[in-house]
Structure formats: structure tokens, C-alpha cells
N, C-alpha and C. Protein backbone atom coordinates (compact mmCIF):
# COMPACT_ATOMS: atom_id res chain seq x y z
N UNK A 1 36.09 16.29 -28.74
CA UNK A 1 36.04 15.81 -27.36
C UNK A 1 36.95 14.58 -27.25
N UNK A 2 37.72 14.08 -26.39
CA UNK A 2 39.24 13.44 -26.08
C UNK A 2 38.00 12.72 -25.17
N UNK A 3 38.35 11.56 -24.74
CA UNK A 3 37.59 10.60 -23.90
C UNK A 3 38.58 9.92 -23.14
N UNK A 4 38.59 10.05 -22.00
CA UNK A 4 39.57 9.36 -21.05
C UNK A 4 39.26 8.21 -20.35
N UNK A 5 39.62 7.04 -20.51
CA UNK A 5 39.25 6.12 -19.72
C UNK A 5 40.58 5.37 -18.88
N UNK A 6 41.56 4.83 -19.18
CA UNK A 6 42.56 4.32 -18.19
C UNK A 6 43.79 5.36 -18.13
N UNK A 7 44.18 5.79 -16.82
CA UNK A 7 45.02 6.89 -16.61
C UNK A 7 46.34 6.24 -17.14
N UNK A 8 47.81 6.86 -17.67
CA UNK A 8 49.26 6.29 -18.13
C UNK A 8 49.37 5.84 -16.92
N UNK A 9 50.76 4.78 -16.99
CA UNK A 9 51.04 4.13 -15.84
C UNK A 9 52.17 4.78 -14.91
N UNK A 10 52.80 5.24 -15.80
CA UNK A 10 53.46 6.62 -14.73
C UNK A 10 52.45 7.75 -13.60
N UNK A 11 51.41 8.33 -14.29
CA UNK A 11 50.84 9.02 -13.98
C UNK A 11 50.12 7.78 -12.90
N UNK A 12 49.59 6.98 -12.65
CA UNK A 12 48.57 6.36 -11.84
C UNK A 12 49.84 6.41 -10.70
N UNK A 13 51.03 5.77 -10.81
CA UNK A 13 52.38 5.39 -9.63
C UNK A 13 51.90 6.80 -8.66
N UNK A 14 52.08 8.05 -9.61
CA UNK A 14 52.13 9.04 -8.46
C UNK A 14 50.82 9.50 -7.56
N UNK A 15 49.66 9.07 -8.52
CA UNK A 15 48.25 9.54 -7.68
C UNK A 15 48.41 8.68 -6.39
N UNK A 16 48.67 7.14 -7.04
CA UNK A 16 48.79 6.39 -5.97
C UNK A 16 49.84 6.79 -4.79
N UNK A 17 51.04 7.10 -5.17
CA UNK A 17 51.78 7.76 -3.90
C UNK A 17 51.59 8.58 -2.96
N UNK A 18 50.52 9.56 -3.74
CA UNK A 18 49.88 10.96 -2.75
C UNK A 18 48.97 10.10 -2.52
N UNK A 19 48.28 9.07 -2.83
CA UNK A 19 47.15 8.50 -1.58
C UNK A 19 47.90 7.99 -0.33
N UNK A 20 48.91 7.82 -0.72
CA UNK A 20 49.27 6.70 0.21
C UNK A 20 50.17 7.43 1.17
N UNK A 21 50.61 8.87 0.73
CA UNK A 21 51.19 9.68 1.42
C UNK A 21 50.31 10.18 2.17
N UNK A 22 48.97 10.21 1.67
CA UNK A 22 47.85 10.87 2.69
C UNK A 22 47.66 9.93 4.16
N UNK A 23 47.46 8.31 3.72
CA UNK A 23 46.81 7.86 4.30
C UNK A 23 47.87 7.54 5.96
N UNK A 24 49.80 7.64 5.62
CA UNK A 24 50.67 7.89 6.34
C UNK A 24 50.05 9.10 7.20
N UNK A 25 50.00 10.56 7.10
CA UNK A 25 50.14 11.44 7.40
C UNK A 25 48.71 11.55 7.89
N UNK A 26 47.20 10.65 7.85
CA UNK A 26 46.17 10.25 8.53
C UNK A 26 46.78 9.98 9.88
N UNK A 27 47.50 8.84 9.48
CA UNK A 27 47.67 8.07 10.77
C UNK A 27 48.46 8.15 11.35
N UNK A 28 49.19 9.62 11.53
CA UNK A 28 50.18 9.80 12.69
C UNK A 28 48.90 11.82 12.97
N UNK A 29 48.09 11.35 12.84
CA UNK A 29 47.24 12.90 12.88
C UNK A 29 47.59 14.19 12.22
N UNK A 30 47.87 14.12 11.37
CA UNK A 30 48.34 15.47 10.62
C UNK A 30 47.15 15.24 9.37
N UNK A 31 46.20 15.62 9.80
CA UNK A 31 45.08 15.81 9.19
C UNK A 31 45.15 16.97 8.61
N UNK A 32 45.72 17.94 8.27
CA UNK A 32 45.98 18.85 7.23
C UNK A 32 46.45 18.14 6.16
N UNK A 33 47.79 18.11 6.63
CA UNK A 33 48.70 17.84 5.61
C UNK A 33 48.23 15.84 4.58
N UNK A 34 47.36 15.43 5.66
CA UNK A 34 46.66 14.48 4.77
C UNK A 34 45.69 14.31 3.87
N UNK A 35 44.62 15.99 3.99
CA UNK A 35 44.06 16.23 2.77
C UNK A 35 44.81 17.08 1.87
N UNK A 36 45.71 17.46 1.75
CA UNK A 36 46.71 17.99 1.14
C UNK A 36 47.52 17.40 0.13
N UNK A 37 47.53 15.68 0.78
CA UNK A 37 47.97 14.95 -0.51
C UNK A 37 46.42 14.24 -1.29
N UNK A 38 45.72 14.30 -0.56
CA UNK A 38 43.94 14.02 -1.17
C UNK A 38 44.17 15.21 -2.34
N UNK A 39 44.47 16.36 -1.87
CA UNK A 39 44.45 17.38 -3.22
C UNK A 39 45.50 17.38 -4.53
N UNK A 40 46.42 16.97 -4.01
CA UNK A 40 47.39 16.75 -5.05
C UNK A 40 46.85 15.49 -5.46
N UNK A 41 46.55 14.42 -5.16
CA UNK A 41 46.40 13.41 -6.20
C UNK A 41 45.34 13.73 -6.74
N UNK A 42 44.21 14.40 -6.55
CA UNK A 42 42.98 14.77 -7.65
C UNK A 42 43.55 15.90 -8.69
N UNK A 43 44.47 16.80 -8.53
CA UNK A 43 44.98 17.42 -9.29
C UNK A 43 45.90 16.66 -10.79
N UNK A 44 46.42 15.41 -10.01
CA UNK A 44 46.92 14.70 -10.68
C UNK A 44 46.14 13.73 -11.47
N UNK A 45 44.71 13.07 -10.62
CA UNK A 45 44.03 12.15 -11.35
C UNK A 45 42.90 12.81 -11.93
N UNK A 46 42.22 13.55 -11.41
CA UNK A 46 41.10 14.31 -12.24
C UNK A 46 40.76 14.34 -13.69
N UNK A 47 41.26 14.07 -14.44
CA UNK A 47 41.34 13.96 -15.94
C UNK A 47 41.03 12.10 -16.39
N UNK A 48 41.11 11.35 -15.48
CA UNK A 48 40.57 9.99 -15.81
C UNK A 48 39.59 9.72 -14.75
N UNK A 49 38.80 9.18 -15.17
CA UNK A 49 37.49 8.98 -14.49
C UNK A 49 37.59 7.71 -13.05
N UNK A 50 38.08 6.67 -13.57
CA UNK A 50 38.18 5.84 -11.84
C UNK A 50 39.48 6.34 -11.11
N UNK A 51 40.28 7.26 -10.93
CA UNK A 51 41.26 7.64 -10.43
C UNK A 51 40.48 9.22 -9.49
N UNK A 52 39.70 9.79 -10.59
CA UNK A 52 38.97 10.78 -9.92
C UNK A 52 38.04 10.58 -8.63
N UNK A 53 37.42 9.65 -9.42
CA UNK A 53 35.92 9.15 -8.34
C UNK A 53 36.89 8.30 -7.16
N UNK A 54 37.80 7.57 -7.51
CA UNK A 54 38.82 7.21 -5.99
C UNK A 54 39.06 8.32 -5.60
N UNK A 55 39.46 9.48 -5.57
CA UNK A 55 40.44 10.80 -4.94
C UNK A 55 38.89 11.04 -4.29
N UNK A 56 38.07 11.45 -5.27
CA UNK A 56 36.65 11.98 -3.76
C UNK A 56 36.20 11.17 -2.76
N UNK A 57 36.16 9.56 -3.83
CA UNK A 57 35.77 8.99 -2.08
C UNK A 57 36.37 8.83 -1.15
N UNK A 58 37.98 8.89 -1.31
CA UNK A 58 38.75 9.09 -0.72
C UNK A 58 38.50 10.51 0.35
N UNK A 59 38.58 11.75 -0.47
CA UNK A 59 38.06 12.64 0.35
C UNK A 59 36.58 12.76 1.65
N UNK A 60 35.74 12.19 0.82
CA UNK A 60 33.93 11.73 1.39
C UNK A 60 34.87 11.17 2.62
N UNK A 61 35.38 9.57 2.44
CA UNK A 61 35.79 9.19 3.81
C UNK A 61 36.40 10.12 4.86
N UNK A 62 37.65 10.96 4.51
CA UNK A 62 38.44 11.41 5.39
C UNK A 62 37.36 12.52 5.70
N UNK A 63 36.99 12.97 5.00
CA UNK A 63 35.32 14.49 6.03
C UNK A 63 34.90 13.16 6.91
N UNK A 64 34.30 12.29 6.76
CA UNK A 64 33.76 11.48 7.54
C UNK A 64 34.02 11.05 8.96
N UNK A 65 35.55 10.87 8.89
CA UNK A 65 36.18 10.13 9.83
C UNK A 65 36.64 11.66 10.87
N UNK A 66 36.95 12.45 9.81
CA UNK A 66 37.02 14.07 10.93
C UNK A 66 35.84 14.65 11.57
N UNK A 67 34.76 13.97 11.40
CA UNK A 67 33.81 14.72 11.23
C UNK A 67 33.45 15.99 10.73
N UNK A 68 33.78 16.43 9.53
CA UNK A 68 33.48 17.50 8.45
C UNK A 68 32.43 17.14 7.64
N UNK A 69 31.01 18.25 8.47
CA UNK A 69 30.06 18.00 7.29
C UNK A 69 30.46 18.90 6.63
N UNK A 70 30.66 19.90 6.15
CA UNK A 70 30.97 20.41 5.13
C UNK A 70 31.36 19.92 4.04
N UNK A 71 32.13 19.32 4.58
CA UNK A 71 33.16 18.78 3.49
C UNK A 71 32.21 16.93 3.12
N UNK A 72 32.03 16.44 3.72
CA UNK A 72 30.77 15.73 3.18
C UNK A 72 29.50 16.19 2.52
N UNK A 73 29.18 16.78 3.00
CA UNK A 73 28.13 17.10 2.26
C UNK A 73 28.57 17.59 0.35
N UNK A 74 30.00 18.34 1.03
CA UNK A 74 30.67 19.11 -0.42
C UNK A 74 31.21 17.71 -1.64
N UNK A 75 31.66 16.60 -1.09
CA UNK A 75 32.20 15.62 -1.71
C UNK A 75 30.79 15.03 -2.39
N UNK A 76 29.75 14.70 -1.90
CA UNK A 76 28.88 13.80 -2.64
C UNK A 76 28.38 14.59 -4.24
N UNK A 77 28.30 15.74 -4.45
CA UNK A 77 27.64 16.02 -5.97
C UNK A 77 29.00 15.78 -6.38
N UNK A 78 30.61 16.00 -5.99
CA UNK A 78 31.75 15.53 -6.76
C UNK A 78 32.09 13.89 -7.08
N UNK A 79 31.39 13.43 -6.20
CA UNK A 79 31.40 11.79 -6.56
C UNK A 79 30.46 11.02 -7.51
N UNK A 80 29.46 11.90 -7.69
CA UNK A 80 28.18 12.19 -8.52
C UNK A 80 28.73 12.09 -10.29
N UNK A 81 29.62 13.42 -10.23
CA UNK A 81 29.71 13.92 -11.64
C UNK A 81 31.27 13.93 -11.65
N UNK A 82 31.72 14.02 -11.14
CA UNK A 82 33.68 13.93 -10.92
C UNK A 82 33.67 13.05 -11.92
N UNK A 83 33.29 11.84 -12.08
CA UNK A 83 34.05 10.65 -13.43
C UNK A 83 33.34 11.03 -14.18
N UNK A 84 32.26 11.44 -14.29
CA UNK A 84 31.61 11.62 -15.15
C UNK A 84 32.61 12.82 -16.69
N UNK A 85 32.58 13.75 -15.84
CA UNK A 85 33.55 14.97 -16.51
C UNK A 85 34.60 14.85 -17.07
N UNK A 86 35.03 13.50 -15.97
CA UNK A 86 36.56 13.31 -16.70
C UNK A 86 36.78 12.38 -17.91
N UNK A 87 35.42 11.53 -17.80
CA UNK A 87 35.26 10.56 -19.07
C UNK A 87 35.39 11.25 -20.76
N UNK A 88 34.32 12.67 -20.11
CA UNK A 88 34.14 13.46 -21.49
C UNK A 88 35.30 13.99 -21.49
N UNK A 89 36.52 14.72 -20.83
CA UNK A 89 37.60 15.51 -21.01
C UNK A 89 36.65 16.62 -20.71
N UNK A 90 36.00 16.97 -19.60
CA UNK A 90 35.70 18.50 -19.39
C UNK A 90 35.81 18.38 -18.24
N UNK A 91 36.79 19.15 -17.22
CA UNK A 91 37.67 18.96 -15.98
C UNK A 91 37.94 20.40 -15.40
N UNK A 92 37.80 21.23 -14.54
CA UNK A 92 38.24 22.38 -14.23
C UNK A 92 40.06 21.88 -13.94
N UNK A 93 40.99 22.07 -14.95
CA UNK A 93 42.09 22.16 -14.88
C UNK A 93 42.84 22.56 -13.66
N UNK A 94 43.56 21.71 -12.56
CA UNK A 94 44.26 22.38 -11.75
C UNK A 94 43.49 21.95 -10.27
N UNK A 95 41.63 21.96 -10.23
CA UNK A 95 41.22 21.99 -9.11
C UNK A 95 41.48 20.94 -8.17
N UNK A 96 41.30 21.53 -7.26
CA UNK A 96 42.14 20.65 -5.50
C UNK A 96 40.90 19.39 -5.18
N UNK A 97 39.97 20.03 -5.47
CA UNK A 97 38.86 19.05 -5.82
C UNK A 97 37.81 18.95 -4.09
N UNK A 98 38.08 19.63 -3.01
CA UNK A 98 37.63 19.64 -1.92
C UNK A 98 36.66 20.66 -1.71
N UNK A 99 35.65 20.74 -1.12
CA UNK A 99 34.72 21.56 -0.77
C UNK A 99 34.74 22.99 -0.65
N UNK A 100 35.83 23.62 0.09
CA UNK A 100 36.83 24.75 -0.01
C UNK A 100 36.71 25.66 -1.27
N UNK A 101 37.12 24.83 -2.41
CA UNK A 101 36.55 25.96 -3.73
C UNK A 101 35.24 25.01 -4.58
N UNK A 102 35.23 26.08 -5.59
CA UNK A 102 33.93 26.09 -6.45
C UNK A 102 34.42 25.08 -7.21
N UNK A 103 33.58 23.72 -7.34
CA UNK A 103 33.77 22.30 -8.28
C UNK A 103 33.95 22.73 -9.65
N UNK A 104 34.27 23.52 -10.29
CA UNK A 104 34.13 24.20 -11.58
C UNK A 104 35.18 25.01 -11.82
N UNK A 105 35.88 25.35 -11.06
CA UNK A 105 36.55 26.55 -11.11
C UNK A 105 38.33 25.93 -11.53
N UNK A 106 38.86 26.53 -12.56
CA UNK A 106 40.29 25.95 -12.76
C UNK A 106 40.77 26.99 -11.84
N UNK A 107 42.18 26.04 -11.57
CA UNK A 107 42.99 26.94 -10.73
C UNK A 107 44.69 26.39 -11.12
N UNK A 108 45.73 27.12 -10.78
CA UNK A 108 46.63 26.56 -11.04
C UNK A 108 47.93 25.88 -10.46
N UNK A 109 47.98 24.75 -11.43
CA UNK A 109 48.78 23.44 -11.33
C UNK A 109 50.20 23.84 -10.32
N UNK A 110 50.35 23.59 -9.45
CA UNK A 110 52.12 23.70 -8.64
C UNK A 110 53.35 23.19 -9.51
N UNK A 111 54.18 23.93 -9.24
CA UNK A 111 55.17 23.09 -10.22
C UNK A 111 55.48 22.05 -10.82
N UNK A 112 55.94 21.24 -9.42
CA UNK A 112 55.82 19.60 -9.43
C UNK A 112 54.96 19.07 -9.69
N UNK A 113 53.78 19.22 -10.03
CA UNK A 113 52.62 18.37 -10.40
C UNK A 113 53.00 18.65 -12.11
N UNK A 114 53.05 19.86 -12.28
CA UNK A 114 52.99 20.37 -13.71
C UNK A 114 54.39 19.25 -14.29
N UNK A 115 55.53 18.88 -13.66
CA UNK A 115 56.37 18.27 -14.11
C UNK A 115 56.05 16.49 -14.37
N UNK A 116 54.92 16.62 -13.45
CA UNK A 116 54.68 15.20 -12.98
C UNK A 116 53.65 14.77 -14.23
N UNK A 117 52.77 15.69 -14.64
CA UNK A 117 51.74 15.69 -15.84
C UNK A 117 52.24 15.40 -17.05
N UNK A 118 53.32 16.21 -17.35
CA UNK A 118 53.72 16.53 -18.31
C UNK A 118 54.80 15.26 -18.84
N UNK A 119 55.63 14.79 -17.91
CA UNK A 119 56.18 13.74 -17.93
C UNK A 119 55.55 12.14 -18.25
N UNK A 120 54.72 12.49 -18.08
CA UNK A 120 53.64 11.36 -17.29
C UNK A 120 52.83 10.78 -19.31
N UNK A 121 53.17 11.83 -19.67
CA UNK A 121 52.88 11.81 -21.45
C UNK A 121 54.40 11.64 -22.46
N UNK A 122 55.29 11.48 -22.02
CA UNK A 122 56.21 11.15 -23.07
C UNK A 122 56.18 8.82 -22.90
């Protein structure tokens, strides 16, 4: 078991960019395309534990502010156990991390992320 606790510093620049790309694309209303970068940065941070638990509450807020219970209701057991998983290194690989799919379920990585991961370790 691999134990993750502070994400590389390459890798944190870009989670942080897709937050911040989200929080742009909040505030001109393109509320798609702003949980969209909520999903890419959990794809990206998911594997370290305070980068994870930021990407859901991140998500928790934006259901909030749309008013999406669904998607609230879906974020709180991920804010629950999300760092938790990622502390131990047991992570569904790939997931978008939003209510939409099964919290468990790997799915797979987009190109650019896969370049962004992978880089993100030399």
C-alpha cells in the first residue's frame, strides 16, 4: 500500500488551474463547462487526499449554489471518504468524481490529463 499525502508541485499548478478555470467559467454562467473543470481537476487530484477533499467541496458548493440536490446529496459520502481513499492509494482510477457515476467505478483518463499525470512524476 503507497500512502499519499502532499500532491508534486507540478501536478498541484494544474488541479489548481482547472479550479480556477472552473470558477472563471462559474462566473460568466457556463455552468456546464464549470463542472467540467471540477471533473478534470479531481481526475487530476484524486490520488492525494487534501487536493481530493478540495475538488468535492468544491463540487458540494457548486450543486449548492445551482441548486442540485442530487448532486449534493451525491457529494457528501465523497467528502466523507474521498481523502480518506486517497491517503491509502485506493482511488477508482480516472473517476470524474460527481454524482453522475458510481464513486467506485474507474473510468478512463483523457489524453491530456494522462500527459499531465504522467509528467507531473519525472
Amino acid at each position: 500500500m503507497k500512502i499519499h499525502v502532499l500532491i508534486p508541485r507540478k501536478l498541484k499548478i494544474e488541479v489548481d488551474k482547472e479550479l480556477n478555470l472552473s470558477n472563471l467559467a462559474f462566473s460568466s454562467g457556463n455552468f456546464k463547462e464549470s463542472f467540467n473543470h471540477l471533473e478534470r481537476a479531481h481526475v487530476l487530484g484524486q490520488a492525494w487526499p487534501i487536493e481530493h477533499t478540495i475538488v468535492h467541496w468544491k463540487m458540494f458548493v457548486f450543486a449548492i449554489k445551482i441548486k442540485d440536490r442530487k448532486e449534493v446529496l451525491g457529494q457528501i459520502p465523497r467528502l466523507l471518504i474521498g481523502g480518506l481513499k486517497s491517503f491509502i492509494g485506493e482511488i477508482p482510477v480516472g473517476n470524474t468524481g460527481g454524482s453522475n457515476v458510481p464513486p467506485l467505478s474507474p473510468m478512463e483518463i483523457p489524453a491530456d490529463l494522462k500527459l499531465i499525470l504522467r509528467d507531473s512524476k519525472k
